[in-house]
N, C-alpha and C. Protein backbone atom coordinates (compact mmCIF):
# COMPACT_ATOMS: atom_id res chain seq x y z
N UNK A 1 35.36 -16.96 -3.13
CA UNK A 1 34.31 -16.02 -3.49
C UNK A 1 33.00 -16.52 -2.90
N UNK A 2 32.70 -15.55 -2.51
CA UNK A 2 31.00 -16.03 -1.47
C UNK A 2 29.90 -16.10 -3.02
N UNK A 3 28.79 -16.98 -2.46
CA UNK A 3 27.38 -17.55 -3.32
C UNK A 3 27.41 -15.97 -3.67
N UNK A 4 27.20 -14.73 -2.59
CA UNK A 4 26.12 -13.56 -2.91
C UNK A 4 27.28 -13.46 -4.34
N UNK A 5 28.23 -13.19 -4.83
CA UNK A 5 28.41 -12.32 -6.16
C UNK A 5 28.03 -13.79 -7.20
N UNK A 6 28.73 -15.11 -6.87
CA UNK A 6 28.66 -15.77 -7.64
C UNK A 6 27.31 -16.47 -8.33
N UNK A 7 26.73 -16.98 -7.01
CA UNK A 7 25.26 -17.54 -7.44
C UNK A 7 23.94 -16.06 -7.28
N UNK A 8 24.34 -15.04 -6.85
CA UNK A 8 22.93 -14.92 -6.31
C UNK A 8 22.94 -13.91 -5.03
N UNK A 9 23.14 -14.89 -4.45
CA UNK A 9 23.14 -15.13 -2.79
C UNK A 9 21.20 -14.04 -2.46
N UNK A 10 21.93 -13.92 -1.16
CA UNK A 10 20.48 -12.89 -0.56
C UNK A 10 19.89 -11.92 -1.41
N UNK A 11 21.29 -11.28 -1.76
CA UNK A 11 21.13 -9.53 -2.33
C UNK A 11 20.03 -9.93 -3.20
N UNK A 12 20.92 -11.15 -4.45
CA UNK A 12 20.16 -10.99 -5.74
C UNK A 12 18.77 -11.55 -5.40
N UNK A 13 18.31 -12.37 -4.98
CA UNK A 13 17.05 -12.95 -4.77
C UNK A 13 16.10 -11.55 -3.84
N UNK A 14 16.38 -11.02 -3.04
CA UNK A 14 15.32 -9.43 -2.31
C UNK A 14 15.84 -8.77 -3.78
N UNK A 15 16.83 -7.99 -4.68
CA UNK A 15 16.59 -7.50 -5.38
C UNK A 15 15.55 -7.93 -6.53
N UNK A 16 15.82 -9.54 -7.48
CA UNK A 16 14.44 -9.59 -8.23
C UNK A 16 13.08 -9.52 -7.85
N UNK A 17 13.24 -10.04 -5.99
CA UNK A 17 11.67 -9.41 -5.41
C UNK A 17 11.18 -8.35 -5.13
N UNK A 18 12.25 -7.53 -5.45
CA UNK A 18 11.58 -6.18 -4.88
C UNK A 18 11.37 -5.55 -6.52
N UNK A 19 12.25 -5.73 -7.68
CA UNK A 19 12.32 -5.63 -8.77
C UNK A 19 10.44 -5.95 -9.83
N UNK A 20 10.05 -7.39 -9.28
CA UNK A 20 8.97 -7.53 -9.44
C UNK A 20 7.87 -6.82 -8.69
N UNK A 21 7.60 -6.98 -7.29
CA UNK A 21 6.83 -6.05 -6.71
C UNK A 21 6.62 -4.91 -6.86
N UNK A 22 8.23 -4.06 -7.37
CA UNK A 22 7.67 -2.75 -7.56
C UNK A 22 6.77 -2.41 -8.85
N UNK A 23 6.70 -3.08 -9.71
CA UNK A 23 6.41 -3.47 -10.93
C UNK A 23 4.55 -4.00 -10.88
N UNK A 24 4.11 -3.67 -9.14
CA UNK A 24 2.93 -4.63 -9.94
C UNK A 24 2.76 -5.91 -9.42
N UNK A 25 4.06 -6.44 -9.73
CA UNK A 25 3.95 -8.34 -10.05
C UNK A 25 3.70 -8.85 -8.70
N UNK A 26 2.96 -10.65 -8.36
CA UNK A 26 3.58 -10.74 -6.89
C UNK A 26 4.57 -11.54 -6.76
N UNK A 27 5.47 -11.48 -7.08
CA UNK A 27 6.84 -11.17 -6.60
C UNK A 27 7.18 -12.38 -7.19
N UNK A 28 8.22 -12.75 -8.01
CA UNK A 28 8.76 -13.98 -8.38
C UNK A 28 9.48 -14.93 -6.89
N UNK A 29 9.43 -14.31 -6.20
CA UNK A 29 10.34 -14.71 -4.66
C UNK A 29 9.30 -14.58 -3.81
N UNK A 30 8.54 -15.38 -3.44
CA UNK A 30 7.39 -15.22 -2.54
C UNK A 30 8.00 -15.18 -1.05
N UNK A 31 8.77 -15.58 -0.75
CA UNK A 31 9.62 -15.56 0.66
C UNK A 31 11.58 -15.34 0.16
N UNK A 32 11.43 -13.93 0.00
CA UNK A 32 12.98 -13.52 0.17
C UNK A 32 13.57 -14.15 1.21
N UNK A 33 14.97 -14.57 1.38
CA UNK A 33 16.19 -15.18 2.31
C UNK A 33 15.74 -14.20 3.71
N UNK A 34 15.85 -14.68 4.66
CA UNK A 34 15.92 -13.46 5.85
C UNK A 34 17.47 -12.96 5.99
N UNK A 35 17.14 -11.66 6.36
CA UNK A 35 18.65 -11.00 6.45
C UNK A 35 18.81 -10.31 7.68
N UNK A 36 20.37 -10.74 7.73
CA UNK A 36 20.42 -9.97 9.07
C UNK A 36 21.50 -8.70 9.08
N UNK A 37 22.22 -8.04 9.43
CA UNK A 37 22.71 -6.80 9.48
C UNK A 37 24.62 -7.28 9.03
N UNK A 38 24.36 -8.82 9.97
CA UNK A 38 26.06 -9.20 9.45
C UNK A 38 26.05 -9.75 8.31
N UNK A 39 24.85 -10.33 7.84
CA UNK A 39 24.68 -11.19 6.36
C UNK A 39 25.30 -10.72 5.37
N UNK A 40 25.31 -8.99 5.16
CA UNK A 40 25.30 -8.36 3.80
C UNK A 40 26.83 -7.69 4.44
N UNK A 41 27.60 -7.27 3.12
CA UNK A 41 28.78 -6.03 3.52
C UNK A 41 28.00 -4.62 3.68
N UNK A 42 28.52 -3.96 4.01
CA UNK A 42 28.14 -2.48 4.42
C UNK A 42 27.40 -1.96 2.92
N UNK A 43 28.38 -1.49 2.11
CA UNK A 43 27.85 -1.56 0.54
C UNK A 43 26.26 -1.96 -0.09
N UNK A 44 26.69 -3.11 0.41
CA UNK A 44 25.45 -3.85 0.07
C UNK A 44 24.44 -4.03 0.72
N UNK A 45 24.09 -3.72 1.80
CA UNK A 45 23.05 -2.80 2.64
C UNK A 45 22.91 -1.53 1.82
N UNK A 46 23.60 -0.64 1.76
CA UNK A 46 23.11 0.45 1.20
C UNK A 46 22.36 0.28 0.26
N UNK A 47 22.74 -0.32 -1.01
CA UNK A 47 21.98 -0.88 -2.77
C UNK A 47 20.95 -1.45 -2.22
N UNK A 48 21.01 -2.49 -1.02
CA UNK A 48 19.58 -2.88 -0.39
C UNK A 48 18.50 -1.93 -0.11
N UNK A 49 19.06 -1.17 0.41
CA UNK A 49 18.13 0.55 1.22
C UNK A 49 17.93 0.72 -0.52
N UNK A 50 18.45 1.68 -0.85
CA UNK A 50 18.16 2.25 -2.01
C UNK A 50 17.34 0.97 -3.14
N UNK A 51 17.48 0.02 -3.30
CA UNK A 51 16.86 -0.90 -3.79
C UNK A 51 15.10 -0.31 -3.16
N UNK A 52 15.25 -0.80 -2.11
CA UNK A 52 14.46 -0.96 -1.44
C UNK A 52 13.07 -0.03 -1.12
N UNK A 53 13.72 0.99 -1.14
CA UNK A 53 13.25 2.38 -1.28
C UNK A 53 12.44 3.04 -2.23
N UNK A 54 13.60 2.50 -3.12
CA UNK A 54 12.75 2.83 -4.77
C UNK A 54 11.70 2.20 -5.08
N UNK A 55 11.56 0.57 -4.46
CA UNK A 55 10.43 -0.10 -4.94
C UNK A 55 9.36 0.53 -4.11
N UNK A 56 9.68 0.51 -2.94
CA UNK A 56 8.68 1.57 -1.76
C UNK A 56 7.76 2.39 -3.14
N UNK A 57 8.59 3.61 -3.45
CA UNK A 57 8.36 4.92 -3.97
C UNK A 57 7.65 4.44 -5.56
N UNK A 58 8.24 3.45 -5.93
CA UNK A 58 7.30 3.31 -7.64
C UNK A 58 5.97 2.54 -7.10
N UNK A 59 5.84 1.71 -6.00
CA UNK A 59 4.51 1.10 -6.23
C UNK A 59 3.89 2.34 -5.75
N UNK A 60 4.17 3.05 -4.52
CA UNK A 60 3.28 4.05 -4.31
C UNK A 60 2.88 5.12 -4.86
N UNK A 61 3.63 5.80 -6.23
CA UNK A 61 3.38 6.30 -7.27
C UNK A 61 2.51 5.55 -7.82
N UNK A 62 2.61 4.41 -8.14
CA UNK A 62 1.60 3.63 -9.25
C UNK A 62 -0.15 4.23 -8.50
N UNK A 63 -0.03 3.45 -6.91
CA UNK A 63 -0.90 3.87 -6.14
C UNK A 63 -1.64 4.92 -6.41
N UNK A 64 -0.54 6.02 -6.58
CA UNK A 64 -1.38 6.96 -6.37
C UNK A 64 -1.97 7.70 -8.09
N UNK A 65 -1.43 7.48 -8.83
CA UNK A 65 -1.90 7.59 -9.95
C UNK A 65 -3.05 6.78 -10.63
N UNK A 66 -3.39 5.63 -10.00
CA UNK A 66 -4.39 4.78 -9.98
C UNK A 66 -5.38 5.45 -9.31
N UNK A 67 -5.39 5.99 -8.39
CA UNK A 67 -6.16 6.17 -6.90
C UNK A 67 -6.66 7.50 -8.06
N UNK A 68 -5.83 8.86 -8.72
CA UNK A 68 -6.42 9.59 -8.73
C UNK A 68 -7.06 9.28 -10.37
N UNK A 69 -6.84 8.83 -11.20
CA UNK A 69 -7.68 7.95 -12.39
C UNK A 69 -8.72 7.95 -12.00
N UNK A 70 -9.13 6.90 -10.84
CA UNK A 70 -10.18 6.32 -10.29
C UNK A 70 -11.14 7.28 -9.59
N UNK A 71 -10.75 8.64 -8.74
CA UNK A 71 -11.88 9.18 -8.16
C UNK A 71 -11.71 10.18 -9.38
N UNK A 72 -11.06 10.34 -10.46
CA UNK A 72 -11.84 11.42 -11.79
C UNK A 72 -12.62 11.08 -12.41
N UNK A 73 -12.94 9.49 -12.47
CA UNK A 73 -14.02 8.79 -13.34
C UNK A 73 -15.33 8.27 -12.19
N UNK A 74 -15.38 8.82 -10.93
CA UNK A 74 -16.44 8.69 -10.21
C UNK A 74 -17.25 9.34 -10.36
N UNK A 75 -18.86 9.05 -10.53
CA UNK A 75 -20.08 9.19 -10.94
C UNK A 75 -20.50 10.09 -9.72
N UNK A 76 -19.68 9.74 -8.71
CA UNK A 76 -21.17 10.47 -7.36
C UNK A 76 -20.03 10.65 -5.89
N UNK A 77 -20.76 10.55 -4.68
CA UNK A 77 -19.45 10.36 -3.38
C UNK A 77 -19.85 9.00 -2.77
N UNK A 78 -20.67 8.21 -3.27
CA UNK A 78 -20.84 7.00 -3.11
C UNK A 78 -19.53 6.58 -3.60
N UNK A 79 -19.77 6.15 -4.95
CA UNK A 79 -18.25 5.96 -5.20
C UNK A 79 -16.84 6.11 -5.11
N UNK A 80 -17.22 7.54 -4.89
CA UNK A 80 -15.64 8.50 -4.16
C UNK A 80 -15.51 7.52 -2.99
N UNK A 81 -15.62 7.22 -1.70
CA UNK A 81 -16.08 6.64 -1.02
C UNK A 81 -15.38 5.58 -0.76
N UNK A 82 -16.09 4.38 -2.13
CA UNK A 82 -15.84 3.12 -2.36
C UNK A 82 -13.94 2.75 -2.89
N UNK A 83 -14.33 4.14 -3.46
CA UNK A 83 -12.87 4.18 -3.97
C UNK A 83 -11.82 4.29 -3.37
N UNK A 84 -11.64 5.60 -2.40
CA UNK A 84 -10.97 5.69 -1.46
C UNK A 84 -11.08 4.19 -0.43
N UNK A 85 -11.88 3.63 -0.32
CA UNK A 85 -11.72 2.50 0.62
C UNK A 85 -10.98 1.72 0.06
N UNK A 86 -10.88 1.11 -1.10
CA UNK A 86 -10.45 0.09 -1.81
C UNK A 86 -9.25 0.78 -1.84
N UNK A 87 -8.70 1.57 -2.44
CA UNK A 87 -7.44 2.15 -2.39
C UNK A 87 -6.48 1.66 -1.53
N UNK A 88 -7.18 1.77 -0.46
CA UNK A 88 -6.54 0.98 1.24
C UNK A 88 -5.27 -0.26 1.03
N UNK A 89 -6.28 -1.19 0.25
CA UNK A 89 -5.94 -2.08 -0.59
C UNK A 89 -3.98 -2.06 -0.19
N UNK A 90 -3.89 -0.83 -1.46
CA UNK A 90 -3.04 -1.05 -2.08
C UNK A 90 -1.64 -0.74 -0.75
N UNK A 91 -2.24 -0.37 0.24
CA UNK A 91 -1.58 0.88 0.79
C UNK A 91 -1.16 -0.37 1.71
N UNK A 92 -1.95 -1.04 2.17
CA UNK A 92 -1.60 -2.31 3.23
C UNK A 92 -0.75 -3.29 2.17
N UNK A 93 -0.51 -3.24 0.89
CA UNK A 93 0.07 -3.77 0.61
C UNK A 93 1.66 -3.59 0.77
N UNK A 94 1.92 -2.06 0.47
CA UNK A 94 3.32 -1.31 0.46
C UNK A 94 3.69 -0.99 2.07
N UNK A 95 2.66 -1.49 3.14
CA UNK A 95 3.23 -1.55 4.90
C UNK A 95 3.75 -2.95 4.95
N UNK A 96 3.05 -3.57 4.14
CA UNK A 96 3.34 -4.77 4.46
C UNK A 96 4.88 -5.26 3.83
N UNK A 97 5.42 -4.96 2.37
CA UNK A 97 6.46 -4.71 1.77
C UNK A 97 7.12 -4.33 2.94
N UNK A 98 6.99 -2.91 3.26
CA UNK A 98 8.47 -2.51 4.06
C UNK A 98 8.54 -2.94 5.41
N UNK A 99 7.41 -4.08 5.97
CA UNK A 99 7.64 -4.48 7.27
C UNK A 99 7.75 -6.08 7.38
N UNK A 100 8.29 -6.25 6.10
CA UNK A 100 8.58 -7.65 5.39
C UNK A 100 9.13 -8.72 6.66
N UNK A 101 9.12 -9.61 6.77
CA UNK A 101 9.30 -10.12 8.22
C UNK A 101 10.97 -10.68 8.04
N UNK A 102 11.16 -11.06 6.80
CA UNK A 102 12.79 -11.33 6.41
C UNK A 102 13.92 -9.98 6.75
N UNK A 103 13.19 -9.05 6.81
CA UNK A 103 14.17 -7.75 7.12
C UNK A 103 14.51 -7.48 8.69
N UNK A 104 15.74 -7.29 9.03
CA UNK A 104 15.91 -6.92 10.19
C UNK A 104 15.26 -5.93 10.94
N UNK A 105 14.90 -6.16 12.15
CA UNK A 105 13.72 -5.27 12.67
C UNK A 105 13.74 -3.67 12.88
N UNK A 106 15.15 -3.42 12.75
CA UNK A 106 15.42 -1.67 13.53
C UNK A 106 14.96 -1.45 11.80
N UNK A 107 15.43 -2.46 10.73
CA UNK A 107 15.64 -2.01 9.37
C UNK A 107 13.90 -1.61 9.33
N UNK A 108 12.95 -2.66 9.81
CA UNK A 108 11.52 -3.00 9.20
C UNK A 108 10.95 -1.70 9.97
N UNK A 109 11.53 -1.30 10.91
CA UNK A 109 10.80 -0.68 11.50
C UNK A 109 11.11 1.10 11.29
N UNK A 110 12.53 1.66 10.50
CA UNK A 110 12.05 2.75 9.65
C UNK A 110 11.55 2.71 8.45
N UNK A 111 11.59 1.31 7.92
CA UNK A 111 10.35 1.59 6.70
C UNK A 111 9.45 2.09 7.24
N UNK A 112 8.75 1.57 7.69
CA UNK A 112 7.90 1.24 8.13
C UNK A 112 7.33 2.67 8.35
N UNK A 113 8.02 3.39 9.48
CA UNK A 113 7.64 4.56 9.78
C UNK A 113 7.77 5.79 8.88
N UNK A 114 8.80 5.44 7.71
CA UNK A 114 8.90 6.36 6.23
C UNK A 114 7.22 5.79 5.48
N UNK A 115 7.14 4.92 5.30
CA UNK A 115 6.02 4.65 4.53
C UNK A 115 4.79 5.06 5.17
N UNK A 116 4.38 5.22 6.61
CA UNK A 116 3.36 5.70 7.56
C UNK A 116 3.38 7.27 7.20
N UNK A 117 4.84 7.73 7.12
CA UNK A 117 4.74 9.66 6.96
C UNK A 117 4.25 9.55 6.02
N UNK A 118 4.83 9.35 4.44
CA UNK A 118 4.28 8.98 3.82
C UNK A 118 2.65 9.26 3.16
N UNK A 119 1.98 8.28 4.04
CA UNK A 119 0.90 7.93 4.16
C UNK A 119 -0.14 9.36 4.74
N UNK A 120 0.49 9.88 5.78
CA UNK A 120 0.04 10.85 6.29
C UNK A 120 -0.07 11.88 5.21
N UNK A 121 0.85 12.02 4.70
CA UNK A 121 1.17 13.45 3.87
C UNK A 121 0.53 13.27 2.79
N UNK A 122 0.25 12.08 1.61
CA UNK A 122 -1.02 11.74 1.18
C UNK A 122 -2.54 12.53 1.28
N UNK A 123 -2.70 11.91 2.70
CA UNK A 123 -4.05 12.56 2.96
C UNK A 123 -4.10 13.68 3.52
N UNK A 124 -3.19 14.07 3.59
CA UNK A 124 -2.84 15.70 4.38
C UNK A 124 -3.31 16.42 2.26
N UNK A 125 -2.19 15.85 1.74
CA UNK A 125 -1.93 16.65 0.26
C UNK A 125 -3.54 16.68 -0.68
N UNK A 126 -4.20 15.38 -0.15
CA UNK A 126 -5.63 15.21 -0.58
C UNK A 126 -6.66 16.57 -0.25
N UNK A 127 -6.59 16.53 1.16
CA UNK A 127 -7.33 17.49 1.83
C UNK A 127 -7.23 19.04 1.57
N UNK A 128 -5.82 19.09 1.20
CA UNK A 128 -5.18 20.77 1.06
C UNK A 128 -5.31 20.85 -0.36
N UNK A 129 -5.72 20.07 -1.28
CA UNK A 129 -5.77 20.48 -2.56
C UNK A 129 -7.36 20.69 -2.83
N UNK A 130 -8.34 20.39 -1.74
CA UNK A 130 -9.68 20.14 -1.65
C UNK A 130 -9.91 21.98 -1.06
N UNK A 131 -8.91 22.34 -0.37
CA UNK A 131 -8.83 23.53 -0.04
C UNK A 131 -8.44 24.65 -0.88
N UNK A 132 -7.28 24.06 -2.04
CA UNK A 132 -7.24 24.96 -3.17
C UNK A 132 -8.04 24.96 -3.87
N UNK A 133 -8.74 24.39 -4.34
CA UNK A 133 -10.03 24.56 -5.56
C UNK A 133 -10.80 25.42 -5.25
N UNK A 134 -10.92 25.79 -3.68
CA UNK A 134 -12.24 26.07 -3.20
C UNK A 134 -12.34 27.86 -3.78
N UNK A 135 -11.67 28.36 -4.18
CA UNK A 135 -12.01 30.09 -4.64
C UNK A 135 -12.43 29.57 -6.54
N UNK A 136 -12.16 28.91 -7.32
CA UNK A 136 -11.98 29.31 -8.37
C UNK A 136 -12.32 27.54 -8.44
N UNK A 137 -13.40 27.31 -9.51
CA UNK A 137 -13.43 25.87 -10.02
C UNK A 137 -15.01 25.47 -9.79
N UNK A 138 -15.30 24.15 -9.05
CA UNK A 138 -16.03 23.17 -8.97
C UNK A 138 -17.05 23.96 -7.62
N UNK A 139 -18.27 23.80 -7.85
CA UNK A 139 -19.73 24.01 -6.86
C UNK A 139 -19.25 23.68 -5.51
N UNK A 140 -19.69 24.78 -4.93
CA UNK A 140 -18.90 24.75 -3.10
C UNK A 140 -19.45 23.71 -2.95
N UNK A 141 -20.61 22.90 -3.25
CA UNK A 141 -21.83 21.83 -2.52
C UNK A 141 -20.91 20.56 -2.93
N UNK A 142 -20.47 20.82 -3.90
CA UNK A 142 -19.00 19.33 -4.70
C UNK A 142 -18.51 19.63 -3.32
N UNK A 143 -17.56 20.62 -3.31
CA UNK A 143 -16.05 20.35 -2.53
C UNK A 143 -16.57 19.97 -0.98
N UNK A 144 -17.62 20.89 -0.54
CA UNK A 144 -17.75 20.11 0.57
C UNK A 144 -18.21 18.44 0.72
N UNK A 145 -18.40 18.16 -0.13
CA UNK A 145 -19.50 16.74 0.03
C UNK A 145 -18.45 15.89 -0.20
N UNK A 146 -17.10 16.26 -1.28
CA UNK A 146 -15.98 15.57 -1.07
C UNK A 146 -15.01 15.21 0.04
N UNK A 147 -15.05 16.38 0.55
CA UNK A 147 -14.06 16.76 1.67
C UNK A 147 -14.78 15.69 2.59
N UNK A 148 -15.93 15.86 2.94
CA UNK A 148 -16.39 14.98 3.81
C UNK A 148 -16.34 13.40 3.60
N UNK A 149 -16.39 13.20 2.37
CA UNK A 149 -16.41 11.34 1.59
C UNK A 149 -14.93 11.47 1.99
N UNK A 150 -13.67 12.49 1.44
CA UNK A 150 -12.26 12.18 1.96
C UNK A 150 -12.00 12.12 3.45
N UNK A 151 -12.95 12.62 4.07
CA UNK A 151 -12.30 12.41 5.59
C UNK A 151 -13.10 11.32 6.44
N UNK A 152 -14.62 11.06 5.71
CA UNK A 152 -14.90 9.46 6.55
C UNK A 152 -14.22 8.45 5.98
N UNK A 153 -13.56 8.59 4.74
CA UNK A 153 -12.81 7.01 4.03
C UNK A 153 -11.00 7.64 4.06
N UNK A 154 -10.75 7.98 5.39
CA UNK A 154 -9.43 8.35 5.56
C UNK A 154 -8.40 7.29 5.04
N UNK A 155 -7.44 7.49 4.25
CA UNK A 155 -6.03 6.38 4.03
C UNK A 155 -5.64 6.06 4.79
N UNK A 156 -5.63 7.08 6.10
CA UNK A 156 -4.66 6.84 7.11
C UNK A 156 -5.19 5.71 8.35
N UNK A 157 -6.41 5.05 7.83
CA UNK A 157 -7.45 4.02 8.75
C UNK A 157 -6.18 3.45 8.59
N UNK A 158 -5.52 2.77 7.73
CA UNK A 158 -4.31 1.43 7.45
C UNK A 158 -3.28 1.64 8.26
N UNK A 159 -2.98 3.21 9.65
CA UNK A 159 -2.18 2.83 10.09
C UNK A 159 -2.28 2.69 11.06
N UNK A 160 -3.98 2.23 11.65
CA UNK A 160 -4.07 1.43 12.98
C UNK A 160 -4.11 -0.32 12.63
N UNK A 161 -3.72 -0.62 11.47
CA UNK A 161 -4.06 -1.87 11.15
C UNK A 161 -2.39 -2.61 11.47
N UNK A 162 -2.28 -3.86 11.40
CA UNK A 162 -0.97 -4.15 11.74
C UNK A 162 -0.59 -4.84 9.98
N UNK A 163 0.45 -4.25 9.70
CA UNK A 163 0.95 -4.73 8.33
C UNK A 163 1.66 -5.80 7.94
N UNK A 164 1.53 -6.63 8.81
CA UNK A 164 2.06 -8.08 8.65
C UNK A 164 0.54 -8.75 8.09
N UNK A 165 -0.51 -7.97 8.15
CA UNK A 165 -1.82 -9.19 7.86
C UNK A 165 -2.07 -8.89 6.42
N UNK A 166 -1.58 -7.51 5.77
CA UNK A 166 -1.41 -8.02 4.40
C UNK A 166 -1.15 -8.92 3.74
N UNK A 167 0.24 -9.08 4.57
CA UNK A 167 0.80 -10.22 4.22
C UNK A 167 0.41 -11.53 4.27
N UNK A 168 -0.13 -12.18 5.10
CA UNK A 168 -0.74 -13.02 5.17
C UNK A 168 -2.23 -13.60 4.68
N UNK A 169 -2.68 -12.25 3.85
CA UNK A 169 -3.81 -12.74 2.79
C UNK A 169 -4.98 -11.57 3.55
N UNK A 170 -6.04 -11.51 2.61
CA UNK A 170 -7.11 -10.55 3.58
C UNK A 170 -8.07 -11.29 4.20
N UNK A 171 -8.48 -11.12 4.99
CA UNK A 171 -9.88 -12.16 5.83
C UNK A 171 -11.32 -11.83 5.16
N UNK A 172 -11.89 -13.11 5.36
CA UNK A 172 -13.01 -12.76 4.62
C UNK A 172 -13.70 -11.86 5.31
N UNK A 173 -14.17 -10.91 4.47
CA UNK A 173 -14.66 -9.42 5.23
C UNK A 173 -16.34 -9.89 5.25
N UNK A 174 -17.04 -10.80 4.17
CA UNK A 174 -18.73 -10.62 4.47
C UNK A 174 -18.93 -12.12 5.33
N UNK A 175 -19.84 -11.57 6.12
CA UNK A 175 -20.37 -12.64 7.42
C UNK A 175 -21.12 -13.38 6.21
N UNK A 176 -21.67 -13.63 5.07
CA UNK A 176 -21.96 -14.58 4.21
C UNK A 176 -21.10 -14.68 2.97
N UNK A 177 -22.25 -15.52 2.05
CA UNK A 177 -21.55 -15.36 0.45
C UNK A 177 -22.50 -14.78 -0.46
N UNK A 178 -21.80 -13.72 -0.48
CA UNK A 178 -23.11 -12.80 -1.64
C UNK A 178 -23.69 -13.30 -2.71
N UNK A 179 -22.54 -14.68 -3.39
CA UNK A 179 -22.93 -14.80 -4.98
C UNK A 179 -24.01 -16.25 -4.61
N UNK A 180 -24.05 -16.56 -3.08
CA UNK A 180 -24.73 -17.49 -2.89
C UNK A 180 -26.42 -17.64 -2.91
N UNK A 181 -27.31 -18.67 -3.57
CA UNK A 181 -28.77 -18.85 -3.94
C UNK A 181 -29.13 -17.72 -2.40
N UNK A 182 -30.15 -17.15 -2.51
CA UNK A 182 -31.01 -16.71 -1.99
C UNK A 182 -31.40 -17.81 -0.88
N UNK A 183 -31.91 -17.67 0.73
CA UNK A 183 -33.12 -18.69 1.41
C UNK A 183 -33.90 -18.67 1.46
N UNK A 184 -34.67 -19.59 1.26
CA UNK A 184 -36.26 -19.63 1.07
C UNK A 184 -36.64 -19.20 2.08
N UNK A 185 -37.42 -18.57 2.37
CA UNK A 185 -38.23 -18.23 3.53
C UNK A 185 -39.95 -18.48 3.35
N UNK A 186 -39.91 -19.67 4.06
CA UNK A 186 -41.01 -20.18 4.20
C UNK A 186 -42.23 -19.72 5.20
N UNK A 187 -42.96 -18.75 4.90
CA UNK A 187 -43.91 -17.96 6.12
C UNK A 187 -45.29 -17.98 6.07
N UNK A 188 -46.19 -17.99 6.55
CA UNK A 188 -47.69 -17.91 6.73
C UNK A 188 -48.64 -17.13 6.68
């Protein structure tokens, strides 16, 4: 009898990581086994896909139920804005999931491109619901001023980005340190 039914093996260790991740968590398995196409039985590729899939589909639900929480409790399109940017966040997180570097590449690379449609149809579904309101509801001067905060803080910026750098942590984005003393500026 092989480790995978008895100990574990690959399956079980990518399933509790994907089990945690979809969940939120970061991941009790910080580096799943790498897999390759002969590693697993046929079967068990599939429960992988479908495993796999599902965690795809619950974090990005979470996503997006977060995402829309967050611009109903915005004050202004400043914030709309801020929000939609940060959102990003989450979104480079779930490219980065399905372009996991342990997964075989033809595998990483229709995630990859399911999670990009995805992504598209998002901000496609954002925009067209910005278009339904528009007879019946909220001040034309709202919807346009939204429409416009939704289309300069596009979701879809994350899919010129490469999704392996999620993974690898975010870079420090400010050329200083904000929480740092003030400089004296000594002048005449």
């Amino acid at each position: 009898m092989s480790g995978l039914w008895a100990g574990g093996g690959s399956y079980q260790a990518w399933a509790d990581h994907l089990e945690d991740w979809a969940d939120g968590g970061t991941a009790a398995v910080p580096d799943p086994p790498a897999l390759t196409q002969d590693g697993l039985p046929a079967d068990a590729w599939q429960r992988l896909n479908v495993r796999i899939t599902e965690a795809l589909g619950r974090r990005l639900q979470s996503w997006a139920d977060a995402l829309v929480a967050a611009l109903a409790a915005v004050p202004d399109e400043f914030s709309a804005g801020r929000t939609l940017a940060q959102s990003r966040d989450g979104l480079r997180q779930v490219r980065a999931a399905a372009s996991h570097p342990s997964l075989p590449e033809d595998f990483r690379n229709r995630l990859l491109a399911s999670v990009d449609a995805q992504i598209r149809r998002l901000q496609d579904d954002i925009e067209a619901q910005l278009d339904e309101v528009a007879g019946d509801g909220p001040d034309p001067r709202w919807r346009e001023a939204r429409r416009r905060t939704v289309r300069d803080n596009r979701l879809t910026q994350v899919l010129a980005e490469d999704p392996a750098a999620a993974a690898r942590g975010a870079a420090a984005t400010w050329s200083y340190d904000p929480a740092a003393n003030g400089r004296r500026v000594i002048g005449g």
